[in-house]
N, C-alpha and C. Protein backbone atom coordinates (compact mmCIF):
# COMPACT_ATOMS: atom_id res chain seq x y z
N UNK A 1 -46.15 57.58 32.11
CA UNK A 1 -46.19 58.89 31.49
C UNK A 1 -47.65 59.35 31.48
N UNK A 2 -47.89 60.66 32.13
CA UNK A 2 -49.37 61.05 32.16
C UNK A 2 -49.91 61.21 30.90
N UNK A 3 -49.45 61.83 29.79
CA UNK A 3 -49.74 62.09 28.58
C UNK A 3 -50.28 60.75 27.88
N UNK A 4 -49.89 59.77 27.97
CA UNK A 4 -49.81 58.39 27.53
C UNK A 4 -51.20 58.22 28.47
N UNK A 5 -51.12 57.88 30.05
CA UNK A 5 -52.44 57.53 30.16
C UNK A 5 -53.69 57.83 30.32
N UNK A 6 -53.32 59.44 29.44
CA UNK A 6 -54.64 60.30 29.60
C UNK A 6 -54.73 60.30 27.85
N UNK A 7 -54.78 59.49 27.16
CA UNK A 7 -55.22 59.42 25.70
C UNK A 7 -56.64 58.53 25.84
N UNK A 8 -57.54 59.16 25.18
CA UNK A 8 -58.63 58.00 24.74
C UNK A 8 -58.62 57.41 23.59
N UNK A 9 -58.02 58.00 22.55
CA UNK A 9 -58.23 57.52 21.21
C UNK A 9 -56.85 56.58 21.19
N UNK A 10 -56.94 55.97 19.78
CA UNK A 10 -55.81 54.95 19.66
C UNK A 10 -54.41 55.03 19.33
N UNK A 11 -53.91 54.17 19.17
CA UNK A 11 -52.44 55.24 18.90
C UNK A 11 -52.16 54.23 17.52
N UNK A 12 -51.26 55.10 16.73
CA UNK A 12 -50.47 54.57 15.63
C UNK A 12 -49.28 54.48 15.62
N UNK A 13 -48.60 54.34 14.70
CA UNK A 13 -46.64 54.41 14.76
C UNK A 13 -46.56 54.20 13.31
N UNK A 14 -45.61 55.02 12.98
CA UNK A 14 -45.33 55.18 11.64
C UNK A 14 -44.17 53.65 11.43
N UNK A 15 -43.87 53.16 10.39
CA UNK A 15 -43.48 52.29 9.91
C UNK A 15 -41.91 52.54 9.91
N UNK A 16 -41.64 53.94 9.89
CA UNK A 16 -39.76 54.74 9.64
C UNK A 16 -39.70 54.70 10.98
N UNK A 17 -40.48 54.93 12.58
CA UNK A 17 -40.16 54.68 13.77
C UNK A 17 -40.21 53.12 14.51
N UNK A 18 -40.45 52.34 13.91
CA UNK A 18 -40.30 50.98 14.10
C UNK A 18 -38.65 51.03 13.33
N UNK A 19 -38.61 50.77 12.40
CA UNK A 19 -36.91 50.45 12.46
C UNK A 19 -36.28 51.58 12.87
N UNK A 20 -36.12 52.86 13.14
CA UNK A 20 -35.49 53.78 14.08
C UNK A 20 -35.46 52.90 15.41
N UNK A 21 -36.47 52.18 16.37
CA UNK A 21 -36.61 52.19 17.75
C UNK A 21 -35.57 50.64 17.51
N UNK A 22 -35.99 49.88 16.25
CA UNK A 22 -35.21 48.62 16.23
C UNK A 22 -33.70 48.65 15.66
N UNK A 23 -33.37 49.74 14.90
CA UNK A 23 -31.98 50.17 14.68
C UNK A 23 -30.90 50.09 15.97
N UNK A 24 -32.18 50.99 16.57
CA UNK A 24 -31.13 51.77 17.82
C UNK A 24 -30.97 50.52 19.18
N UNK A 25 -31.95 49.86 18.93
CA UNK A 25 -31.14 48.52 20.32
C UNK A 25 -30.91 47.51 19.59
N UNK A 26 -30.65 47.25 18.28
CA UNK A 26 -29.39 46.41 17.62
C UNK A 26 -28.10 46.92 17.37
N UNK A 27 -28.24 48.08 17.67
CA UNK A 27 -26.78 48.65 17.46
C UNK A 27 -25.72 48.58 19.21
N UNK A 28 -26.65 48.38 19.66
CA UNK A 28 -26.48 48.15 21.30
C UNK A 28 -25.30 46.99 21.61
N UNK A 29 -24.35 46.96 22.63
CA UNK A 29 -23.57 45.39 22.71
C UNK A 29 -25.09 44.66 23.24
N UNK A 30 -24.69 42.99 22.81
CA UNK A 30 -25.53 42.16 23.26
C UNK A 30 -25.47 41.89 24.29
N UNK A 31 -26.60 41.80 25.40
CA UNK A 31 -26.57 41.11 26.51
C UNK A 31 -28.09 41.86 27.39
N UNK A 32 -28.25 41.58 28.60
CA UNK A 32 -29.48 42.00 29.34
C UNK A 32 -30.43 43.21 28.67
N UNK A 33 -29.22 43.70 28.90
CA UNK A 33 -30.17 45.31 28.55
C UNK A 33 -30.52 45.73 27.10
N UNK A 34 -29.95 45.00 25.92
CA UNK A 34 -30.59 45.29 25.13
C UNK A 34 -31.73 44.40 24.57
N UNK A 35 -31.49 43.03 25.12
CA UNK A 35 -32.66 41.81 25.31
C UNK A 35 -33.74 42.48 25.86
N UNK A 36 -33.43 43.56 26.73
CA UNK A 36 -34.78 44.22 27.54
C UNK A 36 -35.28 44.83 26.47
N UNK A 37 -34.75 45.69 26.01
CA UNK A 37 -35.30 46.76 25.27
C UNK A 37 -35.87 46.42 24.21
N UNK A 38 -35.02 45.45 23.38
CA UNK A 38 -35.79 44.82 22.43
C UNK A 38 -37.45 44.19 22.59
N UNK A 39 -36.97 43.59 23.81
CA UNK A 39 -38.41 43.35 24.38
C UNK A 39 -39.76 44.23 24.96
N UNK A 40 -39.37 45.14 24.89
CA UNK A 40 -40.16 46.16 25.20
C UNK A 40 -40.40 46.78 24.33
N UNK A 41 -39.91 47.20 23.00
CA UNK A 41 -40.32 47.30 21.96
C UNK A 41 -41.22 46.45 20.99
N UNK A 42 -41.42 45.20 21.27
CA UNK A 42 -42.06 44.44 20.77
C UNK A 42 -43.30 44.27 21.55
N UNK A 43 -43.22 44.64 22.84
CA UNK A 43 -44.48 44.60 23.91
C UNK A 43 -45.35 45.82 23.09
N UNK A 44 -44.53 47.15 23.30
CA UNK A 44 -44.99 48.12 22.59
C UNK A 44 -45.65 48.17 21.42
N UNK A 45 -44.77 47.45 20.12
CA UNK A 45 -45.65 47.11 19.23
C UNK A 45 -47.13 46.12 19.15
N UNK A 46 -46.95 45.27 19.92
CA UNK A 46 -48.51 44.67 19.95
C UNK A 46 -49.22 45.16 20.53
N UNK A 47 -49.23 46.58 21.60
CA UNK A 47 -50.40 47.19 21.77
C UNK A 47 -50.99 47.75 20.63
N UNK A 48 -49.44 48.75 20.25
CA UNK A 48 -49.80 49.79 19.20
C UNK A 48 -50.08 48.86 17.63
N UNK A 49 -51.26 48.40 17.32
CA UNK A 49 -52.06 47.73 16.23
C UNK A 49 -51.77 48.47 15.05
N UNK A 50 -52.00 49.49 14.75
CA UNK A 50 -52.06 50.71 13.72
C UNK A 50 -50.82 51.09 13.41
N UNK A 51 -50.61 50.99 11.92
CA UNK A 51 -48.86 51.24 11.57
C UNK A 51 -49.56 52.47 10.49
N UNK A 52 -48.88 53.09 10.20
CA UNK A 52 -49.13 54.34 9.18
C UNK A 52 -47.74 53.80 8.10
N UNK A 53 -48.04 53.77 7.25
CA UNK A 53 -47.23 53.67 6.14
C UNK A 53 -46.56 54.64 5.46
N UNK A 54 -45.45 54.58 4.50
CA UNK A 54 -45.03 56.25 4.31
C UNK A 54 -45.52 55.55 2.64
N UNK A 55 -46.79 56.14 2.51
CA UNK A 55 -47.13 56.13 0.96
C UNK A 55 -46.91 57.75 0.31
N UNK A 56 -47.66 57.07 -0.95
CA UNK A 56 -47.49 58.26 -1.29
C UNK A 56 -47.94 60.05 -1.27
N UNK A 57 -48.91 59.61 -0.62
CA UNK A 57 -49.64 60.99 0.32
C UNK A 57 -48.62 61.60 1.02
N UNK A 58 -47.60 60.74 1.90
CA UNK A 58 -46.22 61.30 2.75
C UNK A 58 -45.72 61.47 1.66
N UNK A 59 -44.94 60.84 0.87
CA UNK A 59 -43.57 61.11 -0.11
C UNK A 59 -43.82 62.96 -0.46
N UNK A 60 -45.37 63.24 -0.76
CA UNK A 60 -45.47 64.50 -1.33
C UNK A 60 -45.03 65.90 -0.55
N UNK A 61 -45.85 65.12 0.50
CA UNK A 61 -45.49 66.14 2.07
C UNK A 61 -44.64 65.84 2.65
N UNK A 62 -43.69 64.60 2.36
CA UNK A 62 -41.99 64.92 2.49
C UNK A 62 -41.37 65.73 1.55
N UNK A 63 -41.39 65.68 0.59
CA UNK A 63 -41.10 66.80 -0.81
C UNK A 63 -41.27 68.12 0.11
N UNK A 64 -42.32 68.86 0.49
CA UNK A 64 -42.58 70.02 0.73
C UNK A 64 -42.11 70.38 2.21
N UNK A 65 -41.95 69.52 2.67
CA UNK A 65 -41.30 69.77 4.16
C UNK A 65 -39.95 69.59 3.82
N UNK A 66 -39.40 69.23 3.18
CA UNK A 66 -37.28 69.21 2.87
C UNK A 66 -37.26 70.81 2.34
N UNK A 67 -38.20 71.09 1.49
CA UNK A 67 -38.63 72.23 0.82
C UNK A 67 -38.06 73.23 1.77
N UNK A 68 -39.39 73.27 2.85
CA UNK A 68 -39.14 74.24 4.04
C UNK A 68 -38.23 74.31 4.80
N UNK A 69 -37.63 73.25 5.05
CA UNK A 69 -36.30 72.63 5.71
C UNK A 69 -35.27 74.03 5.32
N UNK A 70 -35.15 73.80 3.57
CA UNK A 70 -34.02 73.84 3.32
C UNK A 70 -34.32 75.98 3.05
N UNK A 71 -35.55 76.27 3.27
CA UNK A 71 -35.40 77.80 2.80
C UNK A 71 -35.40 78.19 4.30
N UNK A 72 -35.51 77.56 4.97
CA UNK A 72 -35.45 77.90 6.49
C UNK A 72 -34.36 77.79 7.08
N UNK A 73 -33.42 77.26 5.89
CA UNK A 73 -31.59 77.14 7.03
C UNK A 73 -32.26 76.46 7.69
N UNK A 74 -32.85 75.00 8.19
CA UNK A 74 -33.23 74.07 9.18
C UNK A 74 -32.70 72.85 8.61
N UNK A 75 -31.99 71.77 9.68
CA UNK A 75 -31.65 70.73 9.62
C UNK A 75 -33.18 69.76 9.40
N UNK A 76 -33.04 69.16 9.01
CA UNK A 76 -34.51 67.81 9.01
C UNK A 76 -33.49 66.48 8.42
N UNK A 77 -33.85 65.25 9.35
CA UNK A 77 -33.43 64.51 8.79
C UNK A 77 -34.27 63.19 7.86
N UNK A 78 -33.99 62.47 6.88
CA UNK A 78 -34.79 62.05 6.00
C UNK A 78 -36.02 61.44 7.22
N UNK A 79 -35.47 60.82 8.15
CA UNK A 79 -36.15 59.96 9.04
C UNK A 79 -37.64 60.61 9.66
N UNK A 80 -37.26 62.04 10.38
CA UNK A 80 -37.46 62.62 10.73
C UNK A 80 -38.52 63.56 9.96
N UNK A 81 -37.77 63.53 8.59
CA UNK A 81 -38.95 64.48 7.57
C UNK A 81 -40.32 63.34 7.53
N UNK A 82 -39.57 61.93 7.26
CA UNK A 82 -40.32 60.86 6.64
C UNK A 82 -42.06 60.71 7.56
N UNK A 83 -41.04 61.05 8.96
CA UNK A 83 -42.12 60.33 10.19
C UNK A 83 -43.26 61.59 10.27
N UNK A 84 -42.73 63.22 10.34
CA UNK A 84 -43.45 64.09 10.02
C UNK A 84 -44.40 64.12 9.16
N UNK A 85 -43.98 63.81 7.85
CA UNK A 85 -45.41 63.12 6.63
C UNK A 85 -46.08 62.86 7.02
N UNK A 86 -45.66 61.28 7.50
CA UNK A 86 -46.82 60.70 7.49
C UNK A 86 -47.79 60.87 8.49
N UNK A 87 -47.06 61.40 9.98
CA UNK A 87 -48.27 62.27 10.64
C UNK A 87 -49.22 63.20 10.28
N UNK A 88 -48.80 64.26 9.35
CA UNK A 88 -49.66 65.05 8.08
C UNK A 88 -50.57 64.48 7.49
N UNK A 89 -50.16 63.60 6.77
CA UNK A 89 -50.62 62.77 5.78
C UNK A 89 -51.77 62.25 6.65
N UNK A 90 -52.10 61.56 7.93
CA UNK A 90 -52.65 61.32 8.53
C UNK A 90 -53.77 61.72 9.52
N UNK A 91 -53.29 63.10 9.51
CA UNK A 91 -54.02 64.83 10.72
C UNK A 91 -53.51 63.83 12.34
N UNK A 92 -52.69 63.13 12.16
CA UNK A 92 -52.04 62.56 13.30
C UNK A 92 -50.90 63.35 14.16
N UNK A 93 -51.15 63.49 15.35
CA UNK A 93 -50.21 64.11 16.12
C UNK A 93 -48.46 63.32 16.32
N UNK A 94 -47.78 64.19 16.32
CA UNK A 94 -46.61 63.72 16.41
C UNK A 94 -46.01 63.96 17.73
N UNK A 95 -45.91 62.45 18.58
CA UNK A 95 -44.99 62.71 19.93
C UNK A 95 -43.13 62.64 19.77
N UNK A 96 -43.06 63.58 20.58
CA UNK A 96 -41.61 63.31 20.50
C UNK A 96 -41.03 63.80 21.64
N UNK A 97 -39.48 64.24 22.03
CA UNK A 97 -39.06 64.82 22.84
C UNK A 97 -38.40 65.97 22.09
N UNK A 98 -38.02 65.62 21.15
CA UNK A 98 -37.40 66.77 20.16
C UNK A 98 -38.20 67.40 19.55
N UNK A 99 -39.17 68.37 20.05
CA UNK A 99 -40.04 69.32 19.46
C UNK A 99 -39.31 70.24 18.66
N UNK A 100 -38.22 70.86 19.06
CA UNK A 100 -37.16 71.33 18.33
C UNK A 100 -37.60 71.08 16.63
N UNK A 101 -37.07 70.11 16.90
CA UNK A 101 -36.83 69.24 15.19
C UNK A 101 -37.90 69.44 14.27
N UNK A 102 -39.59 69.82 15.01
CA UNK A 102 -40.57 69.91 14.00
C UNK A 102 -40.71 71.11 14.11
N UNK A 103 -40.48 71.86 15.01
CA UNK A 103 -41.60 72.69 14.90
C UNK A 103 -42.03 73.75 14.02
N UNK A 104 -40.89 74.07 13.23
CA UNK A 104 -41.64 74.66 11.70
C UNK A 104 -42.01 73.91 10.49
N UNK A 105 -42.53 72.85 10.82
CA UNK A 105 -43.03 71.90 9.88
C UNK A 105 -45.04 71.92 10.11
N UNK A 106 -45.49 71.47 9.43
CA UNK A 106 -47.05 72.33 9.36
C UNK A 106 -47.42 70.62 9.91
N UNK A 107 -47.07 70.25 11.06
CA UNK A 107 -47.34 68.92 11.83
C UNK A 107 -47.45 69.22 13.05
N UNK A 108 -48.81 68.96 13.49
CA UNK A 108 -48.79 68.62 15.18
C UNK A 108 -48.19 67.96 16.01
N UNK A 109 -47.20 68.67 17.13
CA UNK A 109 -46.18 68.22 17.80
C UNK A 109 -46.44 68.43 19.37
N UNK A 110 -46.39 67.09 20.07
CA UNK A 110 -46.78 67.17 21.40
C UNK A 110 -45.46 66.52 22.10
N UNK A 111 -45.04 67.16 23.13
CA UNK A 111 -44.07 66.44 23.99
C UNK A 111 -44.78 66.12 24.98
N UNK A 112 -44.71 64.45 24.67
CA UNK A 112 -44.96 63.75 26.40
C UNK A 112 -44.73 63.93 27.45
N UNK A 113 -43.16 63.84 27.29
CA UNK A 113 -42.71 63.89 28.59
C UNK A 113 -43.08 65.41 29.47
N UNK A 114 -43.53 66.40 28.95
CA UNK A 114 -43.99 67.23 29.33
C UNK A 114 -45.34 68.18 29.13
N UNK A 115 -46.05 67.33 28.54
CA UNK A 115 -47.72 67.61 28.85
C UNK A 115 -48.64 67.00 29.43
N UNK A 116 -49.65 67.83 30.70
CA UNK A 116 -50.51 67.36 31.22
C UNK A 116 -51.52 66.55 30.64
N UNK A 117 -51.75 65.16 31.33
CA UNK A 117 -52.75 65.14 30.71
C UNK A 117 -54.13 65.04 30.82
């Protein structure tokens, strides 16, 4: 992914996208392919060193983003609000593919899969 290897600075991962990425290939049948994935998630995690925590700096700016959510007729899901925080909370950019999902949330949102980098 160009976006990925045109970063200089470091990367983080919020603590609510580690069990999201580990939810979703235990929920998988067992066998090759989710042995892969699992494994590649764990490759992933020992690059990515830096975990962001959802303290309480997020909890507040989850409060105010369900807020907006909800006067905006917008879906947000707890996960989703949670991981937004703590990017806030942080002045950390948020990658995703579902730009959709943030983008009236007062969080920086970059799609990988489709920015130069």
């Amino acid at each position: 992914m160009a976006w990925l290897n045109g970063q200089t600075e470091g990367f983080a991962i919020t603590a609510i996208t580690i069990g999201e990425l580990l939810t979703g290939v235990r929920l998988l049948p067992k066998g090759k392919r989710r042995d892969g994935l699992e494994q590649a998630i764990e490759d992933v995690l020992l690059q990515w060193a830096i975990r962001f925590p959802y303290d309480e700096a997020a909890a507040r700016l989850y409060a105010l983003m369900r807020e907006t959510a909800r006067k905006q007729g917008r879906g947000l899901s707890v996960e989703d609000g949670m991981i937004a925080a703590i990017c806030a909370a942080h002045g950390a950019q948020l990658a995703t593919r579902n730009v959709a999902d943030f983008d009236f949330l007062s969080v920086a949102v970059v799609n990988p899969w489709e920015h130069a980098a």
